[in-house]
Protein backbone atom coordinates (compact mmCIF):
# COMPACT_ATOMS: atom_id res chain seq x y z
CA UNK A 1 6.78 8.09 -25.06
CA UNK A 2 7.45 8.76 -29.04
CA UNK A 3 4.16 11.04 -29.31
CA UNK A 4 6.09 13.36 -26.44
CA UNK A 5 9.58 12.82 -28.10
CA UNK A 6 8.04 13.96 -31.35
CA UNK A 7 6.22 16.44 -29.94
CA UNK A 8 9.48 18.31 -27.94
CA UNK A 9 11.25 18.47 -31.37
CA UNK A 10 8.42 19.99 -32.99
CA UNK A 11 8.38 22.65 -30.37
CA UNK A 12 12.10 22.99 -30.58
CA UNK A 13 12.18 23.41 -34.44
CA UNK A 14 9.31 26.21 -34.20
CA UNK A 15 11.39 27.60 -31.80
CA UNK A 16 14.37 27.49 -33.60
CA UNK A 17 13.19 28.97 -36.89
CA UNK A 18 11.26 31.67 -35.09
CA UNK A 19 15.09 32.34 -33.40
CA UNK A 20 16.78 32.11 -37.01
CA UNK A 21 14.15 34.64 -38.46
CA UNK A 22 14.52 37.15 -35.68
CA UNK A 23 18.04 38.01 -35.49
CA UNK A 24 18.05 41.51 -33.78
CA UNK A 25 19.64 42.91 -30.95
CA UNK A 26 17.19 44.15 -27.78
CA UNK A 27 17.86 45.54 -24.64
CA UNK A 28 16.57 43.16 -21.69
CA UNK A 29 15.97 45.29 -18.20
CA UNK A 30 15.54 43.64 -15.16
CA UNK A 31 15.10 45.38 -11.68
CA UNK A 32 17.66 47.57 -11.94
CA UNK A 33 20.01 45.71 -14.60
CA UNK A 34 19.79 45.84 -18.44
CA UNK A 35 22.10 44.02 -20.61
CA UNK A 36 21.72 44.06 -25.07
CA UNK A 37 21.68 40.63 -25.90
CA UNK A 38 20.24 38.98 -29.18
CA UNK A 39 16.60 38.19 -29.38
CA UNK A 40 17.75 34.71 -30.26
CA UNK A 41 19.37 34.35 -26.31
CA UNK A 42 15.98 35.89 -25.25
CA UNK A 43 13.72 32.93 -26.85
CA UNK A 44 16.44 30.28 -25.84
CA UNK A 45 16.70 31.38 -21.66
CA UNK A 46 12.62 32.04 -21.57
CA UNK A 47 11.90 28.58 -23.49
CA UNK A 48 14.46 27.00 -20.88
CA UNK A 49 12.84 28.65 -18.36
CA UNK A 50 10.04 26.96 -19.17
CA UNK A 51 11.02 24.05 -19.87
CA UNK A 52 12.33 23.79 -15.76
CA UNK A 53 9.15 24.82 -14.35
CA UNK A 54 6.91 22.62 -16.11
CA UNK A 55 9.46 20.03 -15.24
CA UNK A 56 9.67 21.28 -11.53
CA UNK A 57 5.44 21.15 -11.56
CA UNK A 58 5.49 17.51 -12.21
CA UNK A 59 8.48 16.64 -9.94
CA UNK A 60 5.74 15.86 -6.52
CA UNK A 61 3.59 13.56 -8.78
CA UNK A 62 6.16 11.38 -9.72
CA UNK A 63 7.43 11.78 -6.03
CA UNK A 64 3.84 10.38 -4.91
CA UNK A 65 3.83 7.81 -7.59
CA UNK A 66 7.35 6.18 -6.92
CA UNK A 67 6.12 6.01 -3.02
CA UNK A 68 2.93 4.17 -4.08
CA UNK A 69 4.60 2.24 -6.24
CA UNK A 70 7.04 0.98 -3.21
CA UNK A 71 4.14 0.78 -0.67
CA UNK A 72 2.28 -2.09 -3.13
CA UNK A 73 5.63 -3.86 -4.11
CA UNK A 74 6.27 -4.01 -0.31
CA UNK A 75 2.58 -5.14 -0.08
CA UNK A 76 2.91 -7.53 -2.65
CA UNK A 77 5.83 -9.16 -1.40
CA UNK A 78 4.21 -9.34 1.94
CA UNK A 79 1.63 -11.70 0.42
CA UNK A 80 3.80 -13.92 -0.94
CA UNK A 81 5.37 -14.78 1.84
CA UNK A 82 3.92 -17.85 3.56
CA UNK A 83 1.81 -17.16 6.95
CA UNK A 84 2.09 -20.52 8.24
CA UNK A 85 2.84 -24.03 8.49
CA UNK A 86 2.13 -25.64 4.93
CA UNK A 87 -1.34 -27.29 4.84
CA UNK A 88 -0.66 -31.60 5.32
CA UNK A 89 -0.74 -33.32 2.41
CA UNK A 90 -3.45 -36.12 2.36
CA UNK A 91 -2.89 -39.52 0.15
């Protein structure tokens, strides 16, 4: 888990300084709307952007996982329980 928290504020500080070195004003078109918006609000939206779908792409995994997960607790529990009588204990 600290490799991928490491690696996330890497990411975020090359994003950053790419943001702080590229200051300018651009015009963004979409369809039929255009707004002028700094480059900086460009990198920040697109990286969030991002950011959601690659979150969003893992979302069914961990779906699956959390069910399996469940399923063998429920199984394991099942186990434990006893099935019978206990067996007579012999002197």
């Amino acid at each position: 888990m600290r490799i991928v928290l490491v690696i996330v504020v890497l990411l975020l500080a090359v994003v950053a300084a790419f943001a702080v070195q590229n200051p300018g004003i651009i015009t963004v078109q979409f369809l039929h709307l255009s707004a002028s918006t700094s480059i900086l609000m460009v990198i920040v939206v697109a990286f969030g952007i991002g950011v959601l779908v690659g979150f969003l792409g893992g979302v069914p995994t961990s779906l699956r996982k959390g069910r399996r997960v469940r399923e063998l607790e429920e199984e394991i529990a099942s186990l434990r329980k006893p099935s019978g009588p206990p067996p007579p204990v012999t002197p």
